[in-house]
PDB file of N, CA and C in Angstrom:
ATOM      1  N   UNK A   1     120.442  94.155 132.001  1.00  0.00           N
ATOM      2  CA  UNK A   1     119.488  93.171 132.450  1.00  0.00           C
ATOM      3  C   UNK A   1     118.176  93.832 132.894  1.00  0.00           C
ATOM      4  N   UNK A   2     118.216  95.173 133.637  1.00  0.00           N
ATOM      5  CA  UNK A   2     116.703  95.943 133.854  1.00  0.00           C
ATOM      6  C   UNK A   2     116.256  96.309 132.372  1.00  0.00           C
ATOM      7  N   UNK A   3     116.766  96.356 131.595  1.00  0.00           N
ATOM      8  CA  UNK A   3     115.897  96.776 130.173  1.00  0.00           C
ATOM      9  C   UNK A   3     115.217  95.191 129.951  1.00  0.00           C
ATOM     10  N   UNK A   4     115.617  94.624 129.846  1.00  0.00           N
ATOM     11  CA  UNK A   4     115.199  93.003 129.536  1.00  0.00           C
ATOM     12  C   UNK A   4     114.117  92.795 130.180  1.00  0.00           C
ATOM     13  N   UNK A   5     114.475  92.822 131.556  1.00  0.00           N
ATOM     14  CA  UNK A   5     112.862  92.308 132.651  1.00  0.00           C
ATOM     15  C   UNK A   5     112.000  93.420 132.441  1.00  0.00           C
ATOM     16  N   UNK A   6     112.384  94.635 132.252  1.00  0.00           N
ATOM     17  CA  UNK A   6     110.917  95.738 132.587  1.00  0.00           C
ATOM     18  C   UNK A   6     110.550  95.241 130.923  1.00  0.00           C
ATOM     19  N   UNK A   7     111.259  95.134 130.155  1.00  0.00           N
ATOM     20  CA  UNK A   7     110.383  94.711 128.570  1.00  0.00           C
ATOM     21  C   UNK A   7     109.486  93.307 128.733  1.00  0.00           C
ATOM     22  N   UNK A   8     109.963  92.831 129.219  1.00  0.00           N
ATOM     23  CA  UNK A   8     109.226  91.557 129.552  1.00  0.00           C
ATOM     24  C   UNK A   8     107.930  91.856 130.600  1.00  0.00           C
ATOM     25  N   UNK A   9     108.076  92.711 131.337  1.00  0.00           N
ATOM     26  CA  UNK A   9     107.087  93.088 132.309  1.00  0.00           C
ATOM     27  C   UNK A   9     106.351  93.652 130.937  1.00  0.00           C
ATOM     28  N   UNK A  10     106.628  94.271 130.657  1.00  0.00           N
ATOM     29  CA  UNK A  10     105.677  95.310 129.740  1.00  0.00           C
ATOM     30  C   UNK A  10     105.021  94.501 128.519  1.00  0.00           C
ATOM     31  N   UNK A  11     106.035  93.433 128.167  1.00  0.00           N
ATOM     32  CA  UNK A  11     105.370  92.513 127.364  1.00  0.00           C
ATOM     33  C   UNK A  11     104.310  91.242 127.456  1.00  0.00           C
ATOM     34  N   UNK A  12     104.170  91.365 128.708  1.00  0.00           N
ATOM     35  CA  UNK A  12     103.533  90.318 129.805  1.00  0.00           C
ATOM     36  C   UNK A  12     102.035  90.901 130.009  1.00  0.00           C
ATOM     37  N   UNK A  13     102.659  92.263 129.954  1.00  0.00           N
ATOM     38  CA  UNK A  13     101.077  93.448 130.422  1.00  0.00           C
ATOM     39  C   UNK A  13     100.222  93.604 129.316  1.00  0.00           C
ATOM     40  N   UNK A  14     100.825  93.873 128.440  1.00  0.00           N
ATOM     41  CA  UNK A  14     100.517  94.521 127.160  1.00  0.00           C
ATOM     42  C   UNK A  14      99.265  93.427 126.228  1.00  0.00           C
ATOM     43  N   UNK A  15     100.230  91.633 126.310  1.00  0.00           N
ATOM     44  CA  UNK A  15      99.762  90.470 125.868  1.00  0.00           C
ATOM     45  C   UNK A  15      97.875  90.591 126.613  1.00  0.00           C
ATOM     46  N   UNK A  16      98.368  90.654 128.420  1.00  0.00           N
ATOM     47  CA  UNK A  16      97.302  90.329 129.089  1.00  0.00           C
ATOM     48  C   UNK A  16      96.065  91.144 128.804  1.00  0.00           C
ATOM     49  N   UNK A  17      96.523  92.546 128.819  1.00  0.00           N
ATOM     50  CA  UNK A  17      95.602  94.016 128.405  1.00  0.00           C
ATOM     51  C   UNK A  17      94.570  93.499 127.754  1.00  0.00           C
ATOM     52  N   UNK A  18      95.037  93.139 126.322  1.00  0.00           N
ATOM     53  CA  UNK A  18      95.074  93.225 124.761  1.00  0.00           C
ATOM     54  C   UNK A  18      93.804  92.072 124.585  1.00  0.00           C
ATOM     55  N   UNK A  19      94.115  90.752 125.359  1.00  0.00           N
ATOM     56  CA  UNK A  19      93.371  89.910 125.381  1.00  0.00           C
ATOM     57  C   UNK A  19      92.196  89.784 126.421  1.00  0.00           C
ATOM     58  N   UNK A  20      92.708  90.485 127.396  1.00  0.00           N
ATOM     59  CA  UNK A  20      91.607  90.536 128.208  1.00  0.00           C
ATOM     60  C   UNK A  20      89.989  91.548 127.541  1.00  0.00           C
ATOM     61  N   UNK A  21      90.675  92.764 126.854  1.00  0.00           N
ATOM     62  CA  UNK A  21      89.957  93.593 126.480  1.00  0.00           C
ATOM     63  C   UNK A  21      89.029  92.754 125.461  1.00  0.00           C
ATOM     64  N   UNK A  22      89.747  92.349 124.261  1.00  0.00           N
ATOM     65  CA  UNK A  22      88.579  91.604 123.416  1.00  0.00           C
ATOM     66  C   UNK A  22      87.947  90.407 124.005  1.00  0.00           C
ATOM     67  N   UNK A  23      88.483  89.646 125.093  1.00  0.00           N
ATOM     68  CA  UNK A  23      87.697  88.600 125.355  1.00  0.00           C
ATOM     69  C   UNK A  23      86.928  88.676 126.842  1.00  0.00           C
ATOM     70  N   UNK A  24      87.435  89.553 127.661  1.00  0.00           N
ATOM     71  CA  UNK A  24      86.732  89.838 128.832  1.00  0.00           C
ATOM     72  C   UNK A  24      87.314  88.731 129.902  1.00  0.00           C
ATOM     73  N   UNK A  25      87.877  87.867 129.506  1.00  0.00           N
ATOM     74  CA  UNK A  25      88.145  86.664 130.691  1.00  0.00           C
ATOM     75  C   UNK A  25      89.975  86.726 131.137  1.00  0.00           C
ATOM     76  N   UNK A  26      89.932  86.677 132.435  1.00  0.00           N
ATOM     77  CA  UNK A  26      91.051  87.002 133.353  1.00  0.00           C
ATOM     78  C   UNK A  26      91.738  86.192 132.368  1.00  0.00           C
ATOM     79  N   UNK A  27      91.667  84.476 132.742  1.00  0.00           N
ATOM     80  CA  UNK A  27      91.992  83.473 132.621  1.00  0.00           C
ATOM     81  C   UNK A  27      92.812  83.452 131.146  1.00  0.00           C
ATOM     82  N   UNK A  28      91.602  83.794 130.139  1.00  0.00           N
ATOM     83  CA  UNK A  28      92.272  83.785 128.915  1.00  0.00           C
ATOM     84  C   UNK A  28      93.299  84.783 128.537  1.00  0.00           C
ATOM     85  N   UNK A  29      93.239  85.802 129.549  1.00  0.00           N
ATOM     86  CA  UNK A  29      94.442  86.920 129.082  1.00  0.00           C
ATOM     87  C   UNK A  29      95.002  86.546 129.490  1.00  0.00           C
ATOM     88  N   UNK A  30      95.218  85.579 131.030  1.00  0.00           N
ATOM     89  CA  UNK A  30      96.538  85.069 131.965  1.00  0.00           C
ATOM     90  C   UNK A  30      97.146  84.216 130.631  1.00  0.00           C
ATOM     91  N   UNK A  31      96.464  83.144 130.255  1.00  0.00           N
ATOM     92  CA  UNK A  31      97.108  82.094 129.652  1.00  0.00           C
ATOM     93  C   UNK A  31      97.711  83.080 128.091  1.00  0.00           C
ATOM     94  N   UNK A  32      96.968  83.683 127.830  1.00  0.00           N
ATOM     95  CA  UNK A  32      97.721  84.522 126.495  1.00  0.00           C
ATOM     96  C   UNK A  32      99.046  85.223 126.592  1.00  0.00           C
ATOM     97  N   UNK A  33      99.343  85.680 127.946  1.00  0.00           N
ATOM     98  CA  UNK A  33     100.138  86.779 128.877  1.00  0.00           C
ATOM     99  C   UNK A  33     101.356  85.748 128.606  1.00  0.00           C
ATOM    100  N   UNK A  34     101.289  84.443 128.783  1.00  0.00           N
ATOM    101  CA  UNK A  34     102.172  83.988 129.600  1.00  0.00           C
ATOM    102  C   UNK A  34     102.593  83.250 128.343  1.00  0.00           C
ATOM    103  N   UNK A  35     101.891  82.187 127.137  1.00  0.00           N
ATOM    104  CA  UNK A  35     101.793  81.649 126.001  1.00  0.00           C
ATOM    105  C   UNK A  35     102.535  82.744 124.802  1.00  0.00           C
ATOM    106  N   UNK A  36     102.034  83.685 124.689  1.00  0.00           N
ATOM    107  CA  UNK A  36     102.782  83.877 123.206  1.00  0.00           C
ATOM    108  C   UNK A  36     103.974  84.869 123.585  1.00  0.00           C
ATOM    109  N   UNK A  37     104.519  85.180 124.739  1.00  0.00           N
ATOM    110  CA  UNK A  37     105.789  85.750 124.671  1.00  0.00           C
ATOM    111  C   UNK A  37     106.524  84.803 124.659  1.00  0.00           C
ATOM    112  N   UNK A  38     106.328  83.007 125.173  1.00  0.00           N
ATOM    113  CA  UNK A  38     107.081  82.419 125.235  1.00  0.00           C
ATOM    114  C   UNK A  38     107.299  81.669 123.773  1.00  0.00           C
ATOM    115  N   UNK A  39     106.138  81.885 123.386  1.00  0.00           N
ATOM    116  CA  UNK A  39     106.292  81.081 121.704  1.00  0.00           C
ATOM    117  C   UNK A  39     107.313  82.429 120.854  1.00  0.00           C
ATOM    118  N   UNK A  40     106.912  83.918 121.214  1.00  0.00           N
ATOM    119  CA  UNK A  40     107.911  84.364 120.370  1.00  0.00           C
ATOM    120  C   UNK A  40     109.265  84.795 120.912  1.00  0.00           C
ATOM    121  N   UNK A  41     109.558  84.345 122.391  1.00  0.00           N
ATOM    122  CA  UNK A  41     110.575  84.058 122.253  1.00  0.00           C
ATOM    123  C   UNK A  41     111.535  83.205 121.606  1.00  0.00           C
ATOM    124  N   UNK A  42     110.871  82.185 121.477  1.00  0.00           N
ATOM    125  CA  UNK A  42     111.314  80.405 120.519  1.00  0.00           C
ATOM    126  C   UNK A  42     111.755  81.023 119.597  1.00  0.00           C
ATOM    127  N   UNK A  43     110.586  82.275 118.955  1.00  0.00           N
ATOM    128  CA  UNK A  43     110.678  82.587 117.577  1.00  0.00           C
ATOM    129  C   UNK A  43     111.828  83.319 116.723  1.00  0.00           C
ATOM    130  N   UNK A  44     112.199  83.997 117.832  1.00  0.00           N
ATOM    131  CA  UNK A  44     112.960  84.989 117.797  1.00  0.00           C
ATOM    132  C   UNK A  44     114.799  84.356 118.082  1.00  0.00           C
ATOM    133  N   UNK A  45     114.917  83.283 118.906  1.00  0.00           N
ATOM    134  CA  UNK A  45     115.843  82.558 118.597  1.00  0.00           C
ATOM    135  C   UNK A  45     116.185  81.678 117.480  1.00  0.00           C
ATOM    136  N   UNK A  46     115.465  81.721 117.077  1.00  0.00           N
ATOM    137  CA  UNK A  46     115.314  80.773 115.406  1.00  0.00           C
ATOM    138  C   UNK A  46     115.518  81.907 114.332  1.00  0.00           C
ATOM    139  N   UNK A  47     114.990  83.098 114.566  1.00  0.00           N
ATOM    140  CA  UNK A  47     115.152  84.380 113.476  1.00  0.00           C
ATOM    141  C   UNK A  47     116.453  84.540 114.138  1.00  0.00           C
ATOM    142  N   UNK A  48     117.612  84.468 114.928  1.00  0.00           N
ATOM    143  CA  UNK A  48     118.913  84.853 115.274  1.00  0.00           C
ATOM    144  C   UNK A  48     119.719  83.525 114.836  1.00  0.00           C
ATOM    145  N   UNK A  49     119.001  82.526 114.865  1.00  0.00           N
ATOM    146  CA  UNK A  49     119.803  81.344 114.045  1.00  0.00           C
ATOM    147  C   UNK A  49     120.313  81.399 112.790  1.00  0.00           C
ATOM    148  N   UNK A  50     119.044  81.887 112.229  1.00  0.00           N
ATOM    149  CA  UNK A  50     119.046  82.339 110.440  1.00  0.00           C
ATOM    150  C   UNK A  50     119.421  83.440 110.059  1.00  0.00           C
ATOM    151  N   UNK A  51     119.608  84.770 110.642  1.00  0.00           N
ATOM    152  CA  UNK A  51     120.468  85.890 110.962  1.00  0.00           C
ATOM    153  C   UNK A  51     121.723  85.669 110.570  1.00  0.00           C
ATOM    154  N   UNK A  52     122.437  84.925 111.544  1.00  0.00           N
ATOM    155  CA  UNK A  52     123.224  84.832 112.009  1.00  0.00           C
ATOM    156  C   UNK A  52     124.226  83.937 110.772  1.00  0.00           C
ATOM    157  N   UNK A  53     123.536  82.926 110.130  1.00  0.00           N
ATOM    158  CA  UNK A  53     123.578  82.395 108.792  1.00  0.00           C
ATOM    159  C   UNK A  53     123.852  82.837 107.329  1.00  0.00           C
ATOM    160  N   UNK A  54     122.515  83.945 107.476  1.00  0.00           N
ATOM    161  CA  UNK A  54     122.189  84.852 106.432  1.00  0.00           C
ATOM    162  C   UNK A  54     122.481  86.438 106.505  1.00  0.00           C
ATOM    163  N   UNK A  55     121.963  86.619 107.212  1.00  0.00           N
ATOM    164  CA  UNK A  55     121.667  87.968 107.458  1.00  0.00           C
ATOM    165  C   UNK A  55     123.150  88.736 106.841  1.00  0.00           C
ATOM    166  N   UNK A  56     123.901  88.839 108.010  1.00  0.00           N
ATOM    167  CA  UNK A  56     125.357  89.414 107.974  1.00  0.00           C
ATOM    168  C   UNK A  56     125.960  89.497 106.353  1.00  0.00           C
ATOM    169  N   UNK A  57     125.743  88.096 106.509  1.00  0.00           N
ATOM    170  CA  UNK A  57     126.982  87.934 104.900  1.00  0.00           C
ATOM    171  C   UNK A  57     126.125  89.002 103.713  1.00  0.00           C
ATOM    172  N   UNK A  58     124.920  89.263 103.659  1.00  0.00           N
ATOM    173  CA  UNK A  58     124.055  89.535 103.025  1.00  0.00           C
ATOM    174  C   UNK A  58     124.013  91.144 103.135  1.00  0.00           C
ATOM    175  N   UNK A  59     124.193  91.575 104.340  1.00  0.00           N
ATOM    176  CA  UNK A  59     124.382  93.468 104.922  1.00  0.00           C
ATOM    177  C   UNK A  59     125.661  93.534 104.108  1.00  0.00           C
ATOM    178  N   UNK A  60     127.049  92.504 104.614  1.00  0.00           N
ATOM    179  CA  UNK A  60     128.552  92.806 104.525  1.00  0.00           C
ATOM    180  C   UNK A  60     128.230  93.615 102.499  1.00  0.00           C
ATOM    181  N   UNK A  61     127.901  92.649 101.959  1.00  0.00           N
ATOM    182  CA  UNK A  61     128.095  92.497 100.685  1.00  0.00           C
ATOM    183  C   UNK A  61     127.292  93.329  99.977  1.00  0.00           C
ATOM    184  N   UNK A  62     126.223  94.585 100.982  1.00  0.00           N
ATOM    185  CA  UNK A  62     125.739  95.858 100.396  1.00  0.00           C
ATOM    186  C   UNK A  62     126.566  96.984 100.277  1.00  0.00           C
ATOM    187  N   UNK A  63     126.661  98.034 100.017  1.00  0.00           N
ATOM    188  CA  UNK A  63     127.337  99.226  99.805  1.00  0.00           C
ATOM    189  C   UNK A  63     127.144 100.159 101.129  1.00  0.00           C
ATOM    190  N   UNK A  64     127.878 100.845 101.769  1.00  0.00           N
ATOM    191  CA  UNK A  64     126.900 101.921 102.568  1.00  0.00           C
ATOM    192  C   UNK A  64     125.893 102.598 102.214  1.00  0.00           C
ATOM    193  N   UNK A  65     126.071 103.039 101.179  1.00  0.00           N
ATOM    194  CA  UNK A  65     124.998 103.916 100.905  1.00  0.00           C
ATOM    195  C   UNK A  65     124.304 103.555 100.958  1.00  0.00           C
ATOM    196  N   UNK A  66     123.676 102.074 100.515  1.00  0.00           N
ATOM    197  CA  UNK A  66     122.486 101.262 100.444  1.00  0.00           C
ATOM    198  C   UNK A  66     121.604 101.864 102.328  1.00  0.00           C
ATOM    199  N   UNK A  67     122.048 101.961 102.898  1.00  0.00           N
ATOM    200  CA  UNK A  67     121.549 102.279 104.113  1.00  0.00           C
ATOM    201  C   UNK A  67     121.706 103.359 105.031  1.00  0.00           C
ATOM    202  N   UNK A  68     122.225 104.739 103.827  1.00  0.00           N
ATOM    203  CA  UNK A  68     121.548 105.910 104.446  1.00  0.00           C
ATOM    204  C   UNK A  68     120.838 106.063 103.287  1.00  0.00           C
TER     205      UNK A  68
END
């Protein structure tokens, strides 16, 4: 669970940095900070939906070697 929150800290920072730097405004890095980790979190549960669907059956049915 500390790997989770300090990534999220770091992903929180990183968003705010990033946007603050090109746009100069607190505000808009706050709202960016806080907006697209939560949209790609959404995102990222929907890519584990379809994973979870696809993905597997799709690895099972490669060779090993295929992946060294």
């Amino acid at each position: 669970m500390t790997k989770t929150i300090t990534f999220a800290i770091m992903h929180f920072t990183i968003a705010f940095a990033v946007t603050y730097l090109i746009t100069g405004s607190f505000v808009l890095g706050g709202l960016i900070a806080v907006i697209e980790p939560a949209v790609n979190t959404v995102g990222y549960f929907f890519h584990e939906k379809v994973w979870q669907k696809y993905g597997k059956a799709e690895l099972a049915a490669k060779p090993l070697k295929y992946f060294i």
